[in-house]
Protein backbone atom coordinates (compact mmCIF):
# COMPACT_ATOMS: atom_id res chain seq x y z
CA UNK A 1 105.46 107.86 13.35
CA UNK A 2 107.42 105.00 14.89
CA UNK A 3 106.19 103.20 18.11
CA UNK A 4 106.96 104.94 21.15
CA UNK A 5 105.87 106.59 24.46
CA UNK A 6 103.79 109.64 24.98
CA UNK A 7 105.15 111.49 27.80
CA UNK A 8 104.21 114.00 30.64
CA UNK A 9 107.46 116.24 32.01
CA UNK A 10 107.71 119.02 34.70
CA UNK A 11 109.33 120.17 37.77
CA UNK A 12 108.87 122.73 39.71
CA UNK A 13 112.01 123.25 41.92
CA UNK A 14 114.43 124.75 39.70
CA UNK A 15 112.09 124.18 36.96
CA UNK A 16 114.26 126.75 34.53
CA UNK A 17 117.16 124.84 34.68
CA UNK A 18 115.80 121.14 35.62
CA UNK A 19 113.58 120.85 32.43
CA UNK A 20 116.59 121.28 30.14
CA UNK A 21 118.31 118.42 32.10
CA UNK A 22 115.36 116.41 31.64
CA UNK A 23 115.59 116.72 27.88
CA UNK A 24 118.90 116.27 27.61
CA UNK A 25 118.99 113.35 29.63
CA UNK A 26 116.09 112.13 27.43
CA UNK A 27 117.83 113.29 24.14
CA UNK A 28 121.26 111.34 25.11
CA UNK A 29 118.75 107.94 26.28
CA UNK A 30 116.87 107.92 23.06
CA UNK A 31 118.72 109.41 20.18
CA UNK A 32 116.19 112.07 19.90
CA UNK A 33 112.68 113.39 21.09
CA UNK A 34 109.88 115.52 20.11
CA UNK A 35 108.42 118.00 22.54
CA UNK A 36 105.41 120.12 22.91
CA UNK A 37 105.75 123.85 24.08
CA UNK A 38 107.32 124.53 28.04
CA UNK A 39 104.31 126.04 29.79
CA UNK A 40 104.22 127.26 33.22
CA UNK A 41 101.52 126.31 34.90
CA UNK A 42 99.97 126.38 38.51
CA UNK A 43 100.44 123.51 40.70
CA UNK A 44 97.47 121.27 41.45
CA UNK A 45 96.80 118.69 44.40
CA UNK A 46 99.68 120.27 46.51
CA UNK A 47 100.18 123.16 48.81
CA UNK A 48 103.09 125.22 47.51
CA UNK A 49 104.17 128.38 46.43
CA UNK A 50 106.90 127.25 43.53
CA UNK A 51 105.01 127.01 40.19
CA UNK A 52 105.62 124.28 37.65
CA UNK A 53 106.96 124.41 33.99
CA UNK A 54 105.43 121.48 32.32
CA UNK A 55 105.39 120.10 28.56
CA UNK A 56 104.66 117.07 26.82
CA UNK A 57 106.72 114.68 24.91
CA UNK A 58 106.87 111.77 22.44
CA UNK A 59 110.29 109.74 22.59
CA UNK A 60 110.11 107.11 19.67
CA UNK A 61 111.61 103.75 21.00
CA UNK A 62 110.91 99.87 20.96
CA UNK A 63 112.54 99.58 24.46
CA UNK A 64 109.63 97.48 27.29
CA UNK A 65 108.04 99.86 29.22
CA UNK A 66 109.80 98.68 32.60
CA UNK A 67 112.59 99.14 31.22
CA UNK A 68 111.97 103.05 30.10
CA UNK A 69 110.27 104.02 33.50
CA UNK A 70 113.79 102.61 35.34
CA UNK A 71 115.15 105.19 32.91
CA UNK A 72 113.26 107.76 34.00
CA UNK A 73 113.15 107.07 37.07
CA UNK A 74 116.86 106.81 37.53
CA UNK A 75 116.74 110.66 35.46
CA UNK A 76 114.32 111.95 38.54
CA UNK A 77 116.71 110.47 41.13
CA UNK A 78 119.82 111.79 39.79
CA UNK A 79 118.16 115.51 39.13
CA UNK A 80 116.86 115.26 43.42
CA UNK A 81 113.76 113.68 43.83
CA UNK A 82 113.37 110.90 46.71
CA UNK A 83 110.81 108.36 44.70
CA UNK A 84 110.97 106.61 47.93
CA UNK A 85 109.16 109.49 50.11
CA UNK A 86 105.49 108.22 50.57
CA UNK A 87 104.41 112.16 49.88
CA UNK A 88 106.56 112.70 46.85
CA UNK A 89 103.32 113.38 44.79
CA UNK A 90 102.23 116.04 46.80
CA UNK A 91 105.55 117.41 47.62
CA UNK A 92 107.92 119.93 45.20
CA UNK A 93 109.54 117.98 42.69
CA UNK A 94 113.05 118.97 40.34
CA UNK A 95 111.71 116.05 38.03
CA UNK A 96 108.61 114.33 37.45
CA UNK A 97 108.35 112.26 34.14
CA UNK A 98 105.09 110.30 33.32
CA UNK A 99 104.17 107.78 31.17
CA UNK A 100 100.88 108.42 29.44
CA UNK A 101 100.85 105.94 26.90
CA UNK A 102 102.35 103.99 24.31
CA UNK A 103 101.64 104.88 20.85
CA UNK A 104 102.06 102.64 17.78
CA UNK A 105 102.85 103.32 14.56
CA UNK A 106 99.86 104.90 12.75
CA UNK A 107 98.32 106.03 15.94
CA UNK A 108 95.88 108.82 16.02
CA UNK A 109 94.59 110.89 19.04
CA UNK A 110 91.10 111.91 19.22
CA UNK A 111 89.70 114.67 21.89
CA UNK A 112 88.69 111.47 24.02
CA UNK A 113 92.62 110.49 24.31
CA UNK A 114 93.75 113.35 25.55
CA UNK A 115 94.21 113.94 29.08
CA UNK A 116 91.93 116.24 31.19
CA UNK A 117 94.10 117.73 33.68
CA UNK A 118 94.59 121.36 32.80
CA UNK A 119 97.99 121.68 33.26
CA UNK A 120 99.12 118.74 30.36
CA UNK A 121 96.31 118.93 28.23
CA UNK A 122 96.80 121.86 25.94
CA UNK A 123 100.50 119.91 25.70
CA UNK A 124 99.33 117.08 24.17
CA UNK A 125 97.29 118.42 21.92
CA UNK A 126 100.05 120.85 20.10
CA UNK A 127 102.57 118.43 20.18
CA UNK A 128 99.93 115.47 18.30
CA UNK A 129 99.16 118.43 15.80
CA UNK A 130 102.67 118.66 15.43
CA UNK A 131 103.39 115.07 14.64
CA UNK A 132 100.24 114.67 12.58
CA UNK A 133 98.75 112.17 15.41
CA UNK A 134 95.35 114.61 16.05
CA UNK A 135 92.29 113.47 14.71
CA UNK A 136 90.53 116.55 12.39
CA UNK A 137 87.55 116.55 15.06
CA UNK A 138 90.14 117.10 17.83
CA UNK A 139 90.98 121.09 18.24
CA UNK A 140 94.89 121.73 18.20
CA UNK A 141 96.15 123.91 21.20
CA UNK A 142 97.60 127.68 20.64
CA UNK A 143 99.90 127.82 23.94
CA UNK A 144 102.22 130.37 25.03
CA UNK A 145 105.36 128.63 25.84
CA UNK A 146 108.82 129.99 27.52
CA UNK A 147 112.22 130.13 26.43
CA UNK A 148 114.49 128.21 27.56
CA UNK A 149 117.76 127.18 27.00
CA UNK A 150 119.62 123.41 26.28
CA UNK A 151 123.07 123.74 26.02
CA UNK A 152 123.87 126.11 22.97
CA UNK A 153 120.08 125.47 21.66
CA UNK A 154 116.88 127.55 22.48
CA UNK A 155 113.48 125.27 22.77
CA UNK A 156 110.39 125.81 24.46
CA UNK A 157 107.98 127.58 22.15
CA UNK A 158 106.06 125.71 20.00
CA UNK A 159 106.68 121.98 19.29
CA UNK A 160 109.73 121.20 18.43
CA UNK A 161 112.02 117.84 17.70
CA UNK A 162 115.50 117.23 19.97
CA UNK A 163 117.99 115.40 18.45
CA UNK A 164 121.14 114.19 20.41
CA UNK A 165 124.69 115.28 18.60
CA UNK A 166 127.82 112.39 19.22
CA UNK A 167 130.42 113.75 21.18
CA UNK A 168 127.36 115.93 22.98
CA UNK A 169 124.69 118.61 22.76
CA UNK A 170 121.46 119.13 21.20
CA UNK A 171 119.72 120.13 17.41
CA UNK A 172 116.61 121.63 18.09
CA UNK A 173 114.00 122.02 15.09
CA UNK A 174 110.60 122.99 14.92
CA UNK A 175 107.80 121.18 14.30
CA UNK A 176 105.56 122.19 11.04
């Protein structure tokens, strides 16, 4: 696996057409991505009724950090969100994008690397089974993603790899 960034996505305002902008916006920045599963999932730390569809990613680059958050950042902005609202983590989002590490070539994740929270866990565990980056002692995650559609491509169950066509669109292949 090249180097890269290990990625937290989800929205929950318009989440079933936001997350496929989010990808494709990702696919068309990087060249291509790989992605866990698109789970919905209940918010947490907020008071709302609009429930989030969240996923993991991996987008191999050798771009500085600062320089990838601006691009994500600039992907939040241009899907809705004010980053400049003191409340915007507590408040409904179209896109939220978080960086949850960098990974470097060779990198494995045991059960200690993976996040706790709930709602991104199970995530990062299919999609580092998926790319071969889960320690044997580490338990892969069986999730029970949603369909969803990226242009003329269907993603969103099971891990998968996005790749970004010239002239426009998306390949999407599974993951072994």
């Amino acid at each position: 696996m090249r180097r890269g960034f290990l990625l937290g996505i989800g929205s929950n305002l318009d989440p079933g057409a936001n997350v496929p902008r989010i990808l494709g916006g990702l696919a068309e920045a990087f060249g291509e991505l790989y992605i866990s599963s698109v789970r919905p999932t209940a918010p947490e730390g907020m008071r709302t009724a609009n429930s989030f569809l969240n996923l993991a990613a991996f987008v191999p680059t050798e771009r500085p950090e600062a320089e990838v958050k601006s691009l994500f950042n600039a992907i939040e902005e241009g899907l809705g969100r004010d980053r400049s609202d003191p409340d915007k983590k507590i408040k409904d989002r179209p896109a939220d994008i978080d960086i949850l590490r960098r990974l470097a070539p060779g990198a494995r994740l045991t059960a200690a690397d993976l996040p706790t929270e709930p709602y991104l866990r199970p995530s990062v565990q299919e999609l580092a089974e998926g790319l071969g980056l889960l320690d044997p002692g580490a338990t892969a995650a069986v999730i029970e993603g949603r369909r969803l559609r990226l242009g003329d491509a269907l993603f969103g169950v099971g891990a998968a790899r996005i790749r970004w066509r010239h002239g426009g669109g998306v390949d999407v292949t599974g993951l072994p």
